[in-house]
Protein backbone atom coordinates (compact mmCIF):
# COMPACT_ATOMS: atom_id res chain seq x y z
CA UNK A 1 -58.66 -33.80 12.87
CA UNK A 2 -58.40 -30.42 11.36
CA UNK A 3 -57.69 -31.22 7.87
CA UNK A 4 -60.49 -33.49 7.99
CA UNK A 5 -63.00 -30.95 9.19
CA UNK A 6 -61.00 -28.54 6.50
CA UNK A 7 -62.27 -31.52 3.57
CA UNK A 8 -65.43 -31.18 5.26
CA UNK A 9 -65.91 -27.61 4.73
CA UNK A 10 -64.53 -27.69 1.56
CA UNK A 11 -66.91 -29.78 0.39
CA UNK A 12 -70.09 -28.48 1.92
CA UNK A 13 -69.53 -25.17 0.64
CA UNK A 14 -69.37 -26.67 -2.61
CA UNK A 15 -72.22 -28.82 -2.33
CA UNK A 16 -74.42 -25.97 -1.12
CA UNK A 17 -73.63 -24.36 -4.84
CA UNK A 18 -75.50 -27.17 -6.74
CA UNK A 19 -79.08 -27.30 -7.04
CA UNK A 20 -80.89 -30.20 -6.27
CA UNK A 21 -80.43 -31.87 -10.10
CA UNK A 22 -77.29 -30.59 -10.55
CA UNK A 23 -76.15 -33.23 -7.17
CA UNK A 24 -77.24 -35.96 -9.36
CA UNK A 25 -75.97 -34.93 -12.46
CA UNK A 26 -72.77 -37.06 -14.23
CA UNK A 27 -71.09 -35.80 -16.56
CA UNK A 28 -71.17 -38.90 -18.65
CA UNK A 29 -71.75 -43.03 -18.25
CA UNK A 30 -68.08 -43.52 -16.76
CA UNK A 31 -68.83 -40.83 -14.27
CA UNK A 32 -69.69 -40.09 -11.04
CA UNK A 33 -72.36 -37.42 -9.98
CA UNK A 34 -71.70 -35.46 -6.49
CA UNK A 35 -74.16 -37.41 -4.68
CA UNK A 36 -72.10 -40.93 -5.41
CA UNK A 37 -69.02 -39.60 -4.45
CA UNK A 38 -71.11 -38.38 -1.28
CA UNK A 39 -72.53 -41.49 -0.84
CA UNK A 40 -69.34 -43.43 -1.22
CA UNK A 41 -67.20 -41.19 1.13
CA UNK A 42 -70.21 -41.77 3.27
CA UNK A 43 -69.94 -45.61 3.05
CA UNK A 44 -66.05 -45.75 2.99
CA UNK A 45 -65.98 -44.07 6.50
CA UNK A 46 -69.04 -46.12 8.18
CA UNK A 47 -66.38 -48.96 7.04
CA UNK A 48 -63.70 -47.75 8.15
CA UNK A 49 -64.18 -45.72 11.71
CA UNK A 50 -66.67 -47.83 13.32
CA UNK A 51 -65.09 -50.17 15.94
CA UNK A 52 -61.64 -48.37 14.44
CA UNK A 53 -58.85 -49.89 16.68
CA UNK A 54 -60.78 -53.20 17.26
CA UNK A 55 -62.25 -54.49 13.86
CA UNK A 56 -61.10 -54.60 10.08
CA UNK A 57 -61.51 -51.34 8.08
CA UNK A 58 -63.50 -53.14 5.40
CA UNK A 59 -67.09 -54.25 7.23
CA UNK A 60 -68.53 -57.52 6.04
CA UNK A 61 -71.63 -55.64 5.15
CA UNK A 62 -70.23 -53.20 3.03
CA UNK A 63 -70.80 -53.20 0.00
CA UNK A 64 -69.03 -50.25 -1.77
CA UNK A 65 -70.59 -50.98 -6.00
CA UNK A 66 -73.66 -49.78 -4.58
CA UNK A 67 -72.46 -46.90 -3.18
CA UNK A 68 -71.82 -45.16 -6.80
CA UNK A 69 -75.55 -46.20 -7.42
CA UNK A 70 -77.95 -43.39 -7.17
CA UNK A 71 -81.54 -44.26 -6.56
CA UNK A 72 -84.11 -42.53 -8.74
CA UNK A 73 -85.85 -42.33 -4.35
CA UNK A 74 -82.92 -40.24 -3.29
CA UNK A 75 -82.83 -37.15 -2.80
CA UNK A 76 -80.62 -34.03 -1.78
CA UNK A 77 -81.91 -34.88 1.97
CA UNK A 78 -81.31 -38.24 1.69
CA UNK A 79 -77.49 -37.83 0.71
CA UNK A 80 -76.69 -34.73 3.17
CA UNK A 81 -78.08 -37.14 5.92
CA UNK A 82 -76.01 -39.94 4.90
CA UNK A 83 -73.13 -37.63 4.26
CA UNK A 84 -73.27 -36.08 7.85
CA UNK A 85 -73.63 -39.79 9.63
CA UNK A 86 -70.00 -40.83 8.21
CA UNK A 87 -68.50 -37.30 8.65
CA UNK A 88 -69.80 -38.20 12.58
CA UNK A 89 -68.84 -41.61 12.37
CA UNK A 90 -64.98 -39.90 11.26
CA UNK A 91 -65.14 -37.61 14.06
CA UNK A 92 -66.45 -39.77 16.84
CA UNK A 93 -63.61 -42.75 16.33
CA UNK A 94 -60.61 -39.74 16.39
CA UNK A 95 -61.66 -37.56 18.68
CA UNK A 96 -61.15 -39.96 21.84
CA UNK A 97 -57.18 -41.07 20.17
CA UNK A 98 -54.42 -40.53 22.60
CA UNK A 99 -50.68 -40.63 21.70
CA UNK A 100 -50.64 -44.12 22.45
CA UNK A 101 -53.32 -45.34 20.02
CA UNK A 102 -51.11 -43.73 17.51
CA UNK A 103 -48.87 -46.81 17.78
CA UNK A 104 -51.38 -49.53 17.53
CA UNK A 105 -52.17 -51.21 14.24
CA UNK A 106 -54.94 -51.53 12.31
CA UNK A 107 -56.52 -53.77 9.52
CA UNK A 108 -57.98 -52.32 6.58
CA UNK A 109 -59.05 -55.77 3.83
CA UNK A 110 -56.70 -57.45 6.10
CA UNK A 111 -53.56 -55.48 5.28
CA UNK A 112 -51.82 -54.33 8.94
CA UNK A 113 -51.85 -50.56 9.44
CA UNK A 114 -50.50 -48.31 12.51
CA UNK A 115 -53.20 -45.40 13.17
CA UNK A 116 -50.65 -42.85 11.73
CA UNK A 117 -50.74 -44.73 8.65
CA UNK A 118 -54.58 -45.77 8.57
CA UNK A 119 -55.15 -41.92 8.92
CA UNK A 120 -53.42 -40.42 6.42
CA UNK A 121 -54.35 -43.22 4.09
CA UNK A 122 -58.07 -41.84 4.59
CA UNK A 123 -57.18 -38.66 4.53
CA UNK A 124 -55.77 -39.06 1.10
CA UNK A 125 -58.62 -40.51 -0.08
CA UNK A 126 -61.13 -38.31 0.98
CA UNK A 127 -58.73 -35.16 -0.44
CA UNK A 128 -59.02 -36.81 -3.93
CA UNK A 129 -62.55 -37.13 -3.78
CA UNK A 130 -63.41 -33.82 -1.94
CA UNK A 131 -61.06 -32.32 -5.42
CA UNK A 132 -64.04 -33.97 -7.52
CA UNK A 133 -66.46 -32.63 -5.93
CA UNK A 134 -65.16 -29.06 -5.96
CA UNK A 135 -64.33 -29.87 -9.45
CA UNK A 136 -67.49 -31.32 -10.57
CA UNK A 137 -69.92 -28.06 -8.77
CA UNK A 138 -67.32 -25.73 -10.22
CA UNK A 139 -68.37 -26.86 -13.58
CA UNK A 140 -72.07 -27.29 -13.18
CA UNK A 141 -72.26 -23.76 -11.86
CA UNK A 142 -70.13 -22.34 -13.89
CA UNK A 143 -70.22 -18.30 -14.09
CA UNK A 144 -72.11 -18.84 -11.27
CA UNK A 145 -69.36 -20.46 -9.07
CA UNK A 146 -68.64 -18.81 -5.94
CA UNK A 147 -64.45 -19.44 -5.43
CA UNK A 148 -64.14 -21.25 -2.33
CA UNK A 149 -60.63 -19.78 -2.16
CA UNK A 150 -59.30 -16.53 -4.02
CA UNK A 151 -60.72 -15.84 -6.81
CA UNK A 152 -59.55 -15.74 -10.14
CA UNK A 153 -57.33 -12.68 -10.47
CA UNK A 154 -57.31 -11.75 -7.31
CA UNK A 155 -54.06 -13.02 -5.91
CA UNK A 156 -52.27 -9.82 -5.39
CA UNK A 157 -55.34 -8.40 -3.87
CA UNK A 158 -55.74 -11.30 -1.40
CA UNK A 159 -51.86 -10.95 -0.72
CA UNK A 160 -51.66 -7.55 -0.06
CA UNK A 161 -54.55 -7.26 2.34
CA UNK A 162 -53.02 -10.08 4.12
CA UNK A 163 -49.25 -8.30 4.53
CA UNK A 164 -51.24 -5.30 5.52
CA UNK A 165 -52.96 -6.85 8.04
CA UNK A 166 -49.88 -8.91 9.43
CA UNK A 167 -48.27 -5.08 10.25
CA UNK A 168 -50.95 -3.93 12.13
């Protein structure tokens, strides 16, 4: 659960970086803006964490092309809302796990899956799209980016004050 909420953060405070066009803005026609990575994270976990341990990963009424479409209608609303409904969605099918769920298996398109595995495979996924993302505002903001980690050249700095504060 906590690397999931860590993805999470990640990519909110990255998201909160880009303006309102920049969300919507690819980079060309072969890619994806923020928002349809959003939106597709979104739909990938409505899919996969309702009815978790009981139904197939991959809902009949998914239907995942559309979720790289971005409607001229949407808007940065629109996507957060979305965004935070899956993230729940995520939270609300782990959160009640015991150890013993941990040994059941899962479908995802029909393939068999224990939890373990079903988890990490979605953790994976998410971590590769959470890095485009954080990729994709880095570059739209530019000078402007805000390092959601430590900064550029300030290793040493970061490493120090952390020994320092590791003695006291």
């Amino acid at each position: 659960m906590l690397q999931f909420r860590g993805l999470k953060s990640l990519a909110d405070r990255a998201v909160a970086q880009v303006s309102d066009v920049e969300l919507f803005v690819t980079l060309d026609e072969e890619s994806n803006s923020v928002a349809a990575i959003m939106k597709h994270i979104s739909g990938n976990q409505r899919s996969r964490w309702t009815d978790f341990l009981t139904s197939d990963g991959e809902k009949p009424d998914r239907n995942r092309d559309t979720e790289f479409e971005v409607q001229s209608a949407e808007t940065r609303d629109s996507v957060m809302r979305r965004w935070e409904q899956g993230w729940d969605c995520l939270f609300q099918a782990l959160e009640p796990l015991r150890a013993d769920d941990l040994r059941r298996t899962v479908t995802i398109r029909g393939q068999p899956y224990t939890v373990v595995q079903a988890i990490d495979r979605q953790l994976t996924h998410y971590g590769a799209h959470v890095g485009q993302i954080v990729f994709l505002a880095k570059h739209l903001r530019s000078r402007e980016w805000k390092s959601l980690s430590i900064p550029r050249g300030k290793s040493a700095e970061v490493n120090a004050a952390m020994r320092s504060r590791e003695k006291q």
